[in-house]
Protein backbone atom coordinates (compact mmCIF):
# COMPACT_ATOMS: atom_id res chain seq x y z
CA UNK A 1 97.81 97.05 17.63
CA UNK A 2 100.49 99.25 19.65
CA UNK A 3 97.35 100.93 21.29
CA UNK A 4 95.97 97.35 22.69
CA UNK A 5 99.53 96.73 23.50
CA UNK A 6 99.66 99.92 25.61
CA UNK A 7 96.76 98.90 27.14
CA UNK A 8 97.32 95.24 28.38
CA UNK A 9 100.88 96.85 29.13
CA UNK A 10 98.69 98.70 31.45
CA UNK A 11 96.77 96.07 33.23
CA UNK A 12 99.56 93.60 33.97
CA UNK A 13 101.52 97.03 35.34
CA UNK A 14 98.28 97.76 37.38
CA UNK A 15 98.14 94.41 38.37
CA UNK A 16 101.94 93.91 39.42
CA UNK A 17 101.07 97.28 41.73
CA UNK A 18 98.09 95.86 43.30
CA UNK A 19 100.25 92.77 43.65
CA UNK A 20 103.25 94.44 45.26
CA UNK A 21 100.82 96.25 47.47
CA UNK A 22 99.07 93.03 49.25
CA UNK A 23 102.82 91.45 49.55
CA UNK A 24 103.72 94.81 51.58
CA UNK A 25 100.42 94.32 53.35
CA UNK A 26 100.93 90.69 54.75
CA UNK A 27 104.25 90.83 55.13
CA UNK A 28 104.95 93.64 56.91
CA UNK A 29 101.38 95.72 58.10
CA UNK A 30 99.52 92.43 58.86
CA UNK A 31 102.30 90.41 59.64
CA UNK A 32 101.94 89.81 63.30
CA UNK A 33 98.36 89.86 63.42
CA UNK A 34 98.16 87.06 60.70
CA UNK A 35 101.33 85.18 62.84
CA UNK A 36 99.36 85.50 65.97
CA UNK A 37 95.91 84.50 64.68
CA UNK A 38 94.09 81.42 66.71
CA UNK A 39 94.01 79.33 63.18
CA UNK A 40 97.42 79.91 62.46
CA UNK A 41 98.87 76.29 62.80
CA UNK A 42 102.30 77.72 62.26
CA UNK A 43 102.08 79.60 65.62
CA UNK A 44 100.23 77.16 67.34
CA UNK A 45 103.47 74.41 66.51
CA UNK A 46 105.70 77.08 67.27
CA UNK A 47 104.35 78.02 71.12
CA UNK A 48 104.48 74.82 72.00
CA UNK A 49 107.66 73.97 70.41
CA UNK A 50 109.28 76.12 73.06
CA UNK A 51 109.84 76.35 76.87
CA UNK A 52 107.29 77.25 78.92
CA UNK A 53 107.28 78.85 82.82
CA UNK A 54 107.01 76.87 86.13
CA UNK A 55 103.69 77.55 88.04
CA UNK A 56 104.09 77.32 91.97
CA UNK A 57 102.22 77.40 95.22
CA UNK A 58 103.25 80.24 97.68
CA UNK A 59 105.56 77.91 99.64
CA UNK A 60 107.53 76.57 96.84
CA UNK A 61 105.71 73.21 94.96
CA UNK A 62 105.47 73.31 91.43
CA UNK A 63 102.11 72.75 89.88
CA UNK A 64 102.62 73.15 86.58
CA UNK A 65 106.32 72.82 84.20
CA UNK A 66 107.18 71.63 80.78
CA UNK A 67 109.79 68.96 80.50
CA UNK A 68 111.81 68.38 77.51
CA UNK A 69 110.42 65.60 75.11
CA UNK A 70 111.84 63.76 71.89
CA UNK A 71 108.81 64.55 69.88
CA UNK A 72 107.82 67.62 67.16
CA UNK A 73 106.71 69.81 70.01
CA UNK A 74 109.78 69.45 72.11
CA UNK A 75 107.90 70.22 75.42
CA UNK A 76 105.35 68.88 77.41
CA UNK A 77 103.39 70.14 79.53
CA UNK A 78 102.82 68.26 82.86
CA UNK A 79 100.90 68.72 85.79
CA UNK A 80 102.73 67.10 88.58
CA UNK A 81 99.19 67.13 91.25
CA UNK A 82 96.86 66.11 88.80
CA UNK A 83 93.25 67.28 89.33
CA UNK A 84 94.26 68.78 92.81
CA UNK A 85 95.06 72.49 91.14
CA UNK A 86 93.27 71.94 87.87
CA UNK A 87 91.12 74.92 88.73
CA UNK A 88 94.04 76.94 89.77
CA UNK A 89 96.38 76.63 86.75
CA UNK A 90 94.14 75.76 84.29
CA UNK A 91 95.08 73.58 81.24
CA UNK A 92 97.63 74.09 77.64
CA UNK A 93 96.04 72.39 74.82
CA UNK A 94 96.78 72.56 71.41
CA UNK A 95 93.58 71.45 70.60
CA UNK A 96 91.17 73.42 73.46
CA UNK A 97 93.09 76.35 73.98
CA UNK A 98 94.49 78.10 77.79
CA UNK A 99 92.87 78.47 80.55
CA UNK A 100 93.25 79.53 84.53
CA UNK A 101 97.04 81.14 85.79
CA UNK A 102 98.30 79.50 82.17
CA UNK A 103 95.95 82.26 79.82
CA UNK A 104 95.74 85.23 82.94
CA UNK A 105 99.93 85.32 82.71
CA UNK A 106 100.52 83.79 79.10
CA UNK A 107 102.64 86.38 78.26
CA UNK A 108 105.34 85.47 80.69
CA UNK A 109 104.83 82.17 80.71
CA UNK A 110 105.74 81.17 77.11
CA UNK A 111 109.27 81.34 75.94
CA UNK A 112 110.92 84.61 74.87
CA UNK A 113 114.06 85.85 74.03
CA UNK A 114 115.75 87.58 76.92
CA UNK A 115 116.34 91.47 77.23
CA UNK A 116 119.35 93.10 75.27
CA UNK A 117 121.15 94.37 78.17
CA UNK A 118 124.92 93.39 77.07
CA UNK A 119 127.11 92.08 74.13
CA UNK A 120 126.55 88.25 75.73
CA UNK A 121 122.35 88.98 75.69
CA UNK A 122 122.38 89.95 72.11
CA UNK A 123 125.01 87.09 70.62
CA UNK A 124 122.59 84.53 73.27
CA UNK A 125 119.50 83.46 71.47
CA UNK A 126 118.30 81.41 73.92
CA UNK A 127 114.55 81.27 74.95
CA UNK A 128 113.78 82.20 78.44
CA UNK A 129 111.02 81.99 80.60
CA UNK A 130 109.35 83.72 83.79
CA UNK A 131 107.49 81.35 86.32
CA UNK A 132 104.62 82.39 88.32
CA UNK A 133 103.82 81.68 92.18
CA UNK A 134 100.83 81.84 93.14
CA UNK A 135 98.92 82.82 96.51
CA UNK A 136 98.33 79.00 97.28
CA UNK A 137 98.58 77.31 100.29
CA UNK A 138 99.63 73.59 99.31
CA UNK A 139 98.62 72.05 102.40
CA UNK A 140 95.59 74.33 102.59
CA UNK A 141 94.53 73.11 99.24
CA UNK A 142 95.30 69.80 100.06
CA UNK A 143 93.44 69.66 103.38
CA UNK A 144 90.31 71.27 101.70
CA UNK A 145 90.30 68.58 99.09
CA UNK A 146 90.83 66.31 101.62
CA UNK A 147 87.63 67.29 103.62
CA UNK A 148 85.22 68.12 100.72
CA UNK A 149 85.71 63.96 100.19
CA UNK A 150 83.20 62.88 97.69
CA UNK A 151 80.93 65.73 98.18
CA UNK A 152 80.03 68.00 95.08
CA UNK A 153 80.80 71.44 95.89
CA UNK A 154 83.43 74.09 95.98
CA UNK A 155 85.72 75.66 99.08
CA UNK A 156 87.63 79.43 98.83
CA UNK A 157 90.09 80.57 101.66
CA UNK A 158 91.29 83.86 101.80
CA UNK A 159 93.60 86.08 103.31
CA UNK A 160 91.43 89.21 104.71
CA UNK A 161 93.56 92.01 104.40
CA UNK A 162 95.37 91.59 101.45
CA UNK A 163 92.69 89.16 99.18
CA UNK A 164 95.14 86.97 98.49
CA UNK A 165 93.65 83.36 97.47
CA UNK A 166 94.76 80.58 100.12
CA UNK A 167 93.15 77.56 98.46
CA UNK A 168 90.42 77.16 95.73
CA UNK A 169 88.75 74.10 95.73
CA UNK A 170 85.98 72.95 93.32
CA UNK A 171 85.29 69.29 93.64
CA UNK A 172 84.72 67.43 91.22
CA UNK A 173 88.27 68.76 89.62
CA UNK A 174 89.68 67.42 86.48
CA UNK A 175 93.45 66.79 85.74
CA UNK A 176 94.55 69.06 83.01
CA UNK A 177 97.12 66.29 81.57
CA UNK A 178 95.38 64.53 79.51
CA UNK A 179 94.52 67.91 77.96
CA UNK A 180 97.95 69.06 77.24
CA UNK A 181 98.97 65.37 75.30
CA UNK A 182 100.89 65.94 72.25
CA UNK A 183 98.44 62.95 71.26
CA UNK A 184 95.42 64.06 69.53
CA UNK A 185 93.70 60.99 70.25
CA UNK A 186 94.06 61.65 74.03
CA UNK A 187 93.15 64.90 74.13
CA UNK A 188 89.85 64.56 72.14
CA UNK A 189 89.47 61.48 74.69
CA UNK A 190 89.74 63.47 77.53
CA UNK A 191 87.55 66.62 76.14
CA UNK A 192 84.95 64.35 75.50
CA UNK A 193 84.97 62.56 78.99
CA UNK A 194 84.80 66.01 80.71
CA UNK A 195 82.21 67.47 78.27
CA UNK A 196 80.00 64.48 79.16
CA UNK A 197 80.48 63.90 82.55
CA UNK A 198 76.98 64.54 84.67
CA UNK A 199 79.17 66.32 87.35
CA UNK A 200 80.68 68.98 85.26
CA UNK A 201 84.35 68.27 86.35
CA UNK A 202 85.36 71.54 84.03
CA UNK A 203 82.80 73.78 86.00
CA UNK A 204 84.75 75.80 88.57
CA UNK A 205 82.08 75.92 91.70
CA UNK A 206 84.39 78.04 93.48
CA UNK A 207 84.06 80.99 90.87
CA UNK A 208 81.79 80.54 88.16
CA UNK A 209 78.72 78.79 89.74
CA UNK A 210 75.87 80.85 91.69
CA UNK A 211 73.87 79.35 94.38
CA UNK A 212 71.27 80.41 96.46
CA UNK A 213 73.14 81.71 99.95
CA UNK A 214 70.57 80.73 102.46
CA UNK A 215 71.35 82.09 105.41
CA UNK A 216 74.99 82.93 105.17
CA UNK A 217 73.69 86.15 103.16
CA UNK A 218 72.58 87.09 106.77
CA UNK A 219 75.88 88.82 107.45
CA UNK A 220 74.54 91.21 104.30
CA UNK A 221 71.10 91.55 105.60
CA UNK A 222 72.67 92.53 109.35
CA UNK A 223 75.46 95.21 108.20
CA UNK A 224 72.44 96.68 106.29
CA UNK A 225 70.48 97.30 110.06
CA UNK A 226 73.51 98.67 111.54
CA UNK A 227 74.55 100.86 108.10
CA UNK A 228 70.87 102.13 107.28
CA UNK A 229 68.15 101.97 109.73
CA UNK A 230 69.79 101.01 113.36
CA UNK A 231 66.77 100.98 115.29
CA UNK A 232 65.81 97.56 114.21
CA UNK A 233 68.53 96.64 115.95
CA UNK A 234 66.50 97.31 119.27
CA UNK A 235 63.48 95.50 118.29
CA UNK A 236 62.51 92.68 119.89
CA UNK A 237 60.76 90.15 117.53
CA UNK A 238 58.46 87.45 119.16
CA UNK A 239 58.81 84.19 118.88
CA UNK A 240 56.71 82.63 116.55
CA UNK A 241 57.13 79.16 113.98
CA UNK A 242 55.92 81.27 110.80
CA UNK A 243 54.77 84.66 109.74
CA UNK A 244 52.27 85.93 107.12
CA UNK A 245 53.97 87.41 103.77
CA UNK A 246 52.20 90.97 102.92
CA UNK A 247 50.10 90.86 99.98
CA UNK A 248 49.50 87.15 100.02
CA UNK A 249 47.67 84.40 101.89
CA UNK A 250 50.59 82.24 101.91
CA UNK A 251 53.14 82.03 104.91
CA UNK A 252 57.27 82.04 105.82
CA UNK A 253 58.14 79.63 107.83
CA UNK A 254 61.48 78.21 110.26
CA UNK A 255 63.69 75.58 109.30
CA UNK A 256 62.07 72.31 110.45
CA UNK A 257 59.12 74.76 111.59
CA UNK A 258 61.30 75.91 114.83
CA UNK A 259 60.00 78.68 117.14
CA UNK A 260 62.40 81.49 117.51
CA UNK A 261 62.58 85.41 118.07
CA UNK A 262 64.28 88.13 120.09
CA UNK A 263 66.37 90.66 119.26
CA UNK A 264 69.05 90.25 116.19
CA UNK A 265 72.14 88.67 118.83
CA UNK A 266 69.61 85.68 119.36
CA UNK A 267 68.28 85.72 115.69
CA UNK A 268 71.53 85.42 114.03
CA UNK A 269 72.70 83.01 116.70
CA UNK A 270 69.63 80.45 115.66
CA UNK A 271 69.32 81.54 112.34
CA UNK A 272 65.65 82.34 112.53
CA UNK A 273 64.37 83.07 109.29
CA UNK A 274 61.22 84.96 110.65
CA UNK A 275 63.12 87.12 112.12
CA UNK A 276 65.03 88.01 109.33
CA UNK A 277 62.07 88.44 107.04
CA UNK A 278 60.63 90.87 109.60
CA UNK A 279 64.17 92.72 109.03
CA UNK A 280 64.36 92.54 105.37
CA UNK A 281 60.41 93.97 105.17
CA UNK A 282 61.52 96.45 108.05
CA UNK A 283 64.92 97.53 106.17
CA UNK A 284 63.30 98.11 102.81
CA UNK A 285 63.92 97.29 99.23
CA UNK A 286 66.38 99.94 98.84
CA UNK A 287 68.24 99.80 101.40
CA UNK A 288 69.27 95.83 101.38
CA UNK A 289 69.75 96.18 97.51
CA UNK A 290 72.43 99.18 98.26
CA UNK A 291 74.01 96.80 101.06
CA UNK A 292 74.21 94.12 98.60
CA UNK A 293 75.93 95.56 96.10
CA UNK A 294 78.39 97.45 98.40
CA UNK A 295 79.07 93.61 99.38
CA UNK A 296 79.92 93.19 95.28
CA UNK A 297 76.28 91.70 94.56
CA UNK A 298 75.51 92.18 90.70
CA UNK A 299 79.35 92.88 89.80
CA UNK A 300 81.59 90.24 88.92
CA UNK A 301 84.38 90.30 91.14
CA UNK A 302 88.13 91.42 89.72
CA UNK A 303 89.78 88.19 89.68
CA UNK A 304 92.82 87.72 87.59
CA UNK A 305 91.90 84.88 85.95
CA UNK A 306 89.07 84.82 83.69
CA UNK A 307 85.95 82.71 84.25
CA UNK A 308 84.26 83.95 87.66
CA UNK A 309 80.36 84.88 87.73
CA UNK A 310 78.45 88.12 89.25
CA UNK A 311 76.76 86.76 92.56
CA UNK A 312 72.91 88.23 92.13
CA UNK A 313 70.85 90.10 94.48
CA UNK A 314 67.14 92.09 92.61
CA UNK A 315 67.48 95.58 92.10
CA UNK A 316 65.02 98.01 94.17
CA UNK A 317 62.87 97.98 91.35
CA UNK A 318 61.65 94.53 90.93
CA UNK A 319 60.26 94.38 95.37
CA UNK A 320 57.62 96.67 93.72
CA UNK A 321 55.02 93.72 92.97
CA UNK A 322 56.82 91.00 94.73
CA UNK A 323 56.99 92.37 98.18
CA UNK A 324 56.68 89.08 99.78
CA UNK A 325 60.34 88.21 97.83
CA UNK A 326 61.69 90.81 100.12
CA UNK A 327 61.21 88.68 103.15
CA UNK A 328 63.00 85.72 100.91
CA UNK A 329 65.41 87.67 99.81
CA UNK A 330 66.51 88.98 103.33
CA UNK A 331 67.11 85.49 104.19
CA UNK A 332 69.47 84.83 101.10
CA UNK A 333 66.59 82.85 99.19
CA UNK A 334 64.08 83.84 95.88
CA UNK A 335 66.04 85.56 93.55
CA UNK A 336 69.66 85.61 95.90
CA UNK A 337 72.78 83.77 93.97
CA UNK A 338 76.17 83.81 95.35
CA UNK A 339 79.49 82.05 94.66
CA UNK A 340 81.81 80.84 97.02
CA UNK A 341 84.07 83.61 95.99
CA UNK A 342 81.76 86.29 96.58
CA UNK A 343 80.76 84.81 99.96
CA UNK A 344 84.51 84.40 100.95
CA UNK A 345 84.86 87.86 99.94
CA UNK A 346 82.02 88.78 102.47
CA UNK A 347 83.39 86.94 105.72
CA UNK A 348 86.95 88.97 104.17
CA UNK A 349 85.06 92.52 104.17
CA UNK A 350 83.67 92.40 107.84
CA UNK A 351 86.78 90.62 108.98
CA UNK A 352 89.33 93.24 107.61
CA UNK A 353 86.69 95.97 109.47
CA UNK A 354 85.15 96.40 106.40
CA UNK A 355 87.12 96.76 103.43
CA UNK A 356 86.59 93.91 100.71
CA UNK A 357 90.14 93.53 99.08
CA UNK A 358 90.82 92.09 95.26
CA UNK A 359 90.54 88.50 95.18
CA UNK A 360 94.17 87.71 93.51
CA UNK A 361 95.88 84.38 92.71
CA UNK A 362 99.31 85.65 91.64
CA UNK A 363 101.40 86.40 93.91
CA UNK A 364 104.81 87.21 91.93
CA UNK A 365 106.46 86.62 88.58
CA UNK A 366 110.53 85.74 88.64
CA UNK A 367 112.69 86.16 85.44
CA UNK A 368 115.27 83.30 84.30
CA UNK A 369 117.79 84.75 86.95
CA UNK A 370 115.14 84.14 89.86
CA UNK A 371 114.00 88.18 90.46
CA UNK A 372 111.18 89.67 90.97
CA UNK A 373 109.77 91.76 87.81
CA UNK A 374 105.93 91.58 89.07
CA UNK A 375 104.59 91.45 92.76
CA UNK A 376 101.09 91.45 93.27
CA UNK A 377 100.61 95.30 95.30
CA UNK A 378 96.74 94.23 97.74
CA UNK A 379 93.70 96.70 96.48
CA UNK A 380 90.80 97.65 97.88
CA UNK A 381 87.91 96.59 95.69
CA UNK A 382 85.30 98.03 97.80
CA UNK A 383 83.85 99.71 101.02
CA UNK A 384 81.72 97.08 102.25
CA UNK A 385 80.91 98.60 105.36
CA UNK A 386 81.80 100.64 108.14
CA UNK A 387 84.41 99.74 110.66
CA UNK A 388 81.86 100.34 113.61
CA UNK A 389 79.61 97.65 111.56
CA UNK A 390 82.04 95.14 110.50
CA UNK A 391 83.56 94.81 114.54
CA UNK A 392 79.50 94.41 115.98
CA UNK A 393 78.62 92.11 112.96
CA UNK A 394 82.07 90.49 114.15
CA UNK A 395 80.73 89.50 117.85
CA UNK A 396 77.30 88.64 116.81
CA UNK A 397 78.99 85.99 114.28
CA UNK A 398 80.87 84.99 116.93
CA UNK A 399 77.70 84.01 118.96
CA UNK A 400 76.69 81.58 115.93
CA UNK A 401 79.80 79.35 116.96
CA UNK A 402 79.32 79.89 120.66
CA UNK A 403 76.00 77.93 121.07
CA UNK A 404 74.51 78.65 117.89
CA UNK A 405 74.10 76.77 114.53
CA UNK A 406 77.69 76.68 113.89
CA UNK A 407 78.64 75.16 117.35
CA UNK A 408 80.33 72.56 115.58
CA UNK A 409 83.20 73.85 114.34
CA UNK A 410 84.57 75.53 117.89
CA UNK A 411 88.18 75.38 118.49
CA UNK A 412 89.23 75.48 122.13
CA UNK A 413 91.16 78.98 122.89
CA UNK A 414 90.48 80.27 119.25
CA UNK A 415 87.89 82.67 118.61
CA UNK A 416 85.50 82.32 115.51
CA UNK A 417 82.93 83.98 113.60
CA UNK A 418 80.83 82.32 111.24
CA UNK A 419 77.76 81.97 109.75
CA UNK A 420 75.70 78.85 108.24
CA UNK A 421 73.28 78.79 105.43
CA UNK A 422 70.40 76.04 104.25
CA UNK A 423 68.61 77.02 101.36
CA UNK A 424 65.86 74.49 100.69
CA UNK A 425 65.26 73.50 97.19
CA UNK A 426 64.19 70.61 95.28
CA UNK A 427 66.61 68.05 93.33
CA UNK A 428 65.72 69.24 89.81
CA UNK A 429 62.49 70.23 87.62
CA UNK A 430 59.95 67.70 88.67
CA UNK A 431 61.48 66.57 91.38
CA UNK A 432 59.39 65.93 94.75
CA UNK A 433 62.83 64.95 96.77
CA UNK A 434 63.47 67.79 98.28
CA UNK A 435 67.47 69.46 99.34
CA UNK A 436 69.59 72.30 100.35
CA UNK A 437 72.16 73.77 99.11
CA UNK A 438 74.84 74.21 102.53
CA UNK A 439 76.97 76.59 103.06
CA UNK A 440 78.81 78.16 106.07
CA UNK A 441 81.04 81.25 106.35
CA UNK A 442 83.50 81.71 108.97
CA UNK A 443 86.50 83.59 109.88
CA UNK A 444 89.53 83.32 112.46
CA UNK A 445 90.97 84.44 114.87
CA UNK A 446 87.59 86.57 115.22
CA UNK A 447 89.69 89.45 117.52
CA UNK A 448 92.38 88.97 114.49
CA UNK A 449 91.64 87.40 111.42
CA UNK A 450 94.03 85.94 109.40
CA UNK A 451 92.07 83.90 106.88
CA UNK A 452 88.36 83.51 105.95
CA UNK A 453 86.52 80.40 104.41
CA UNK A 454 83.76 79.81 102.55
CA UNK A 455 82.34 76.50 102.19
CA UNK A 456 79.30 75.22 99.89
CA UNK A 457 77.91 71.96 98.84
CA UNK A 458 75.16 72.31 97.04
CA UNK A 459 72.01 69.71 96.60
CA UNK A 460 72.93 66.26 95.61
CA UNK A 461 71.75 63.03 96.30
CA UNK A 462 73.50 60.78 98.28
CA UNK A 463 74.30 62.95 100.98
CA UNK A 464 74.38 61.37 104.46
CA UNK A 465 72.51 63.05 107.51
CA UNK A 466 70.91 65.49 107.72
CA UNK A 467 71.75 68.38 105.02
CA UNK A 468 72.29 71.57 106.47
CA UNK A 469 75.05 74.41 106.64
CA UNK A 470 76.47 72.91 109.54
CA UNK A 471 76.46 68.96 108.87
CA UNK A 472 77.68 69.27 105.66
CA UNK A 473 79.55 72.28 104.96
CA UNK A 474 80.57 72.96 108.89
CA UNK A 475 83.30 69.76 108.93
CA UNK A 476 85.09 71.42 105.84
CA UNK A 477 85.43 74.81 107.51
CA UNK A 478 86.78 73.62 110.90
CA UNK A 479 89.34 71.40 108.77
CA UNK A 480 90.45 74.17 106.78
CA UNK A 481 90.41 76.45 109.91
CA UNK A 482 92.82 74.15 112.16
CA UNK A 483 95.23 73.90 109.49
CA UNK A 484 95.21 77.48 108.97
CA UNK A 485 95.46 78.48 112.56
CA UNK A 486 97.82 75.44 113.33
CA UNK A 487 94.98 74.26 115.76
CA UNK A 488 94.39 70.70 117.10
């Protein structure tokens, strides 16, 4: 009997141990990754129970703030411009989680208790919070809202030398409101109108959607003459409506089967695709896949919020039994993606005489007592090009406005460089409606640039006119251009 006794005795004392133990190992080792965990309701209540940071343009308007309410949460999250920054700040939801400038700068967003730095800080245990300004032009947002009207597609303005984000535009938007409700009925409401919704109002087109370039991917397939084989730069191509694809009885033809040829001043000021397929067959695979990719093709670009896509551009490798693509490719067709980031960030590389700076939407983050404790220091993210490139590619872009494709946005006295696109596709899988998907690229003052713009709008029906580069994505850029450079 005292032997059995021993040996429960044992048991419930190994027990009690193994007990003690896994206290000791929630409480204290797993303590704050169990308090921190996404299906911890107790943290979830308890973030949003408490104050949150101010999100601002660059000249002062507050786009995001929590206001004080009489409910369990305490604070609620508003966004004051509705769908207008939706893809800039990003929604708060209790139910869908953070997204945009609110997840990229959580950290200093939500509430915290101050720094000890005195006998007042440590008896004060008051939450404070940091706000965060972004790079954000309000009335550069605004007016690129404004001009993308009812048009699907996406606008991205930056500031050459320092990447700094000016506007960021994807239209449709969606107003992040709804999502931050305190009502669980509203917020499953509004998920589910979003998540249904044909247009896609959650999908950033400014970042995280890819579209064929057209011929705004012609700035690429130029610096690559000038940076790897110059002497097609002499050539003279002549004119001709189409040309023969190697390896194949089938043929590349002109926009609306135009005649064009010359030299590449004349072919970039047309935008003759011939041409540029001669080029892109002249240049070689390997050489206008290394341009590409010092442009940031096949990386996704450093932005500091999460969500943006790798533009695309076939390695080397894959010309090897699709020659012919070569000639498409040159011409920012076949297997060529880009987002209006990456193309932005293009126009930004040959404007700042080569150097492609890190796209950035933060610009600083101020404590409780309005200083500074983080300012966004520019980076170069990459070596696009050479200055001696970037300042001809500069003067033939300039051509495309003076007389060329892009005529229509000219500004009297200011000088511009730009470049259209018009990649012809069809409307969907089965489709025999054929589209484009429009873009132009443009940046100003060409002598001095002090922003660059890039402007698509993909296919959809319902656009009016003729759908090219220049009808449709042309109006935006000279909109967003005057209001940058003051211009009438």
């Amino acid at each position: 009997m005292d032997r059995r006794i021993s040996q429960i005795g044992l048991v419930l004392l190994f027990l009690f141990g193994a007990l003690f133990l896994q206290l000791n190992n929630l409480q204290i080792i797993q303590a704050k990754k169990l308090a921190n965990a996404p299906g911890n309701v107790r943290q979830v209540v308890n973030a949003f129970s408490l104050p949150r940071g101010a999100i601002l343009t660059g000249d002062g308007k507050v786009i995001a703030e929590s206001k004080p309410v009489n409910d369990a949460y305490h604070y609620l999250r508003i966004y004051p411009y509705g769908s207008l920054y939706g893809d800039v700040t990003g929604f708060y939801s209790i139910d869908y989680g953070v997204t945009g400038i609110e997840a990229a700068y959580n950290k200093y967003l939500t509430g915290h208790t101050p720094t000890i730095r005195s006998l007042t800080d440590l008896l004060n245990s008051t939450y404070v919070t940091d706000s965060v300004t972004t790079t954000i032009s309000s009335n550069l947002q605004q007016v690129a809202e404004s001009a993308l009207g009812s048009r699907k597609g996406a606008a991205v303005v930056i500031q050459p030398n320092t990447g700094a984000i000016l506007a960021m535009v994807s239209n449709p938007g969606y107003d992040p409101s709804p999502l931050a409700s305190h009502s669980g009925a509203t917020e499953q409401a509004a998920w589910k109108s979003l998540i249904t919704n044909p247009n896609q109002p959650l999908l950033n087109r400014a970042i995280a959607r890819a579209y064929p370039p057209g011929s705004s991917f012609k700035i690429v397939t130029t610096s690559a003459v000038y940076d790897h084989d110059p002497s097609i730069a002499s050539i003279n191509f002549p004119p001709v409506t189409q040309i023969p694809l190697p390896l194949t009885t089938h043929t590349l033809h002109n926009y609306a089967y135009e005649s064009c040829g010359g030299t590449i001043p004349l072919l970039l000021k047309v935008s003759c695709d011939t041409g540029y397929a001669q080029i892109g067959l002249k240049l070689g695979a390997a050489n206008l896949s290394d341009e590409a990719a010092a442009f940031g093709f096949n990386q996704v670009p450093p932005l500091d919020i999460g969500g943006a896509a790798a533009s695309t551009f076939p390695p080397a490798s894959f010309f090897n039994r699709n020659l012919p693509q070569l000639a498409y490719s040159a011409i920012g067709q076949g297997n060529v993606s880009a987002t209006a980031l990456q193309m932005a960030m293009v126009g930004g590389a040959i404007a700042d005489g080569g150097l492609m700076m890190t796209p950035h939407l933060m610009y600083q983050i101020r404590n409780f007592q309005d200083q500074v404790i983080k300012q966004y220091q520019p980076k170069v993210y990459k070596v696009a090009t050479s200055p001696a490139t970037a300042s001809i590619v500069t003067s033939e872009m300039e051509g495309v406005v003076q007389g060329g494709t892009a005529s229509g946005i000219a500004i009297p006295g200011v000088k511009i460089a730009a470049k259209t696109g018009t990649a012809q596709t069809t409307l969907g899988a089965g489709s025999t409606v054929s589209g484009a998907d429009n873009w132009m690229v443009a940046f100003a003052p060409a002598n001095a640039p002090t922003v660059a713009v890039a402007v698509v709008v993909p296919k959809q029906a319902g656009l009016v006119g003729i759908s090219t580069g220049a009808t449709q994505a042309g109006p935006v850029v000279k909109a967003i251009l005057q209001a940058a450079l003051g211009a009438g």
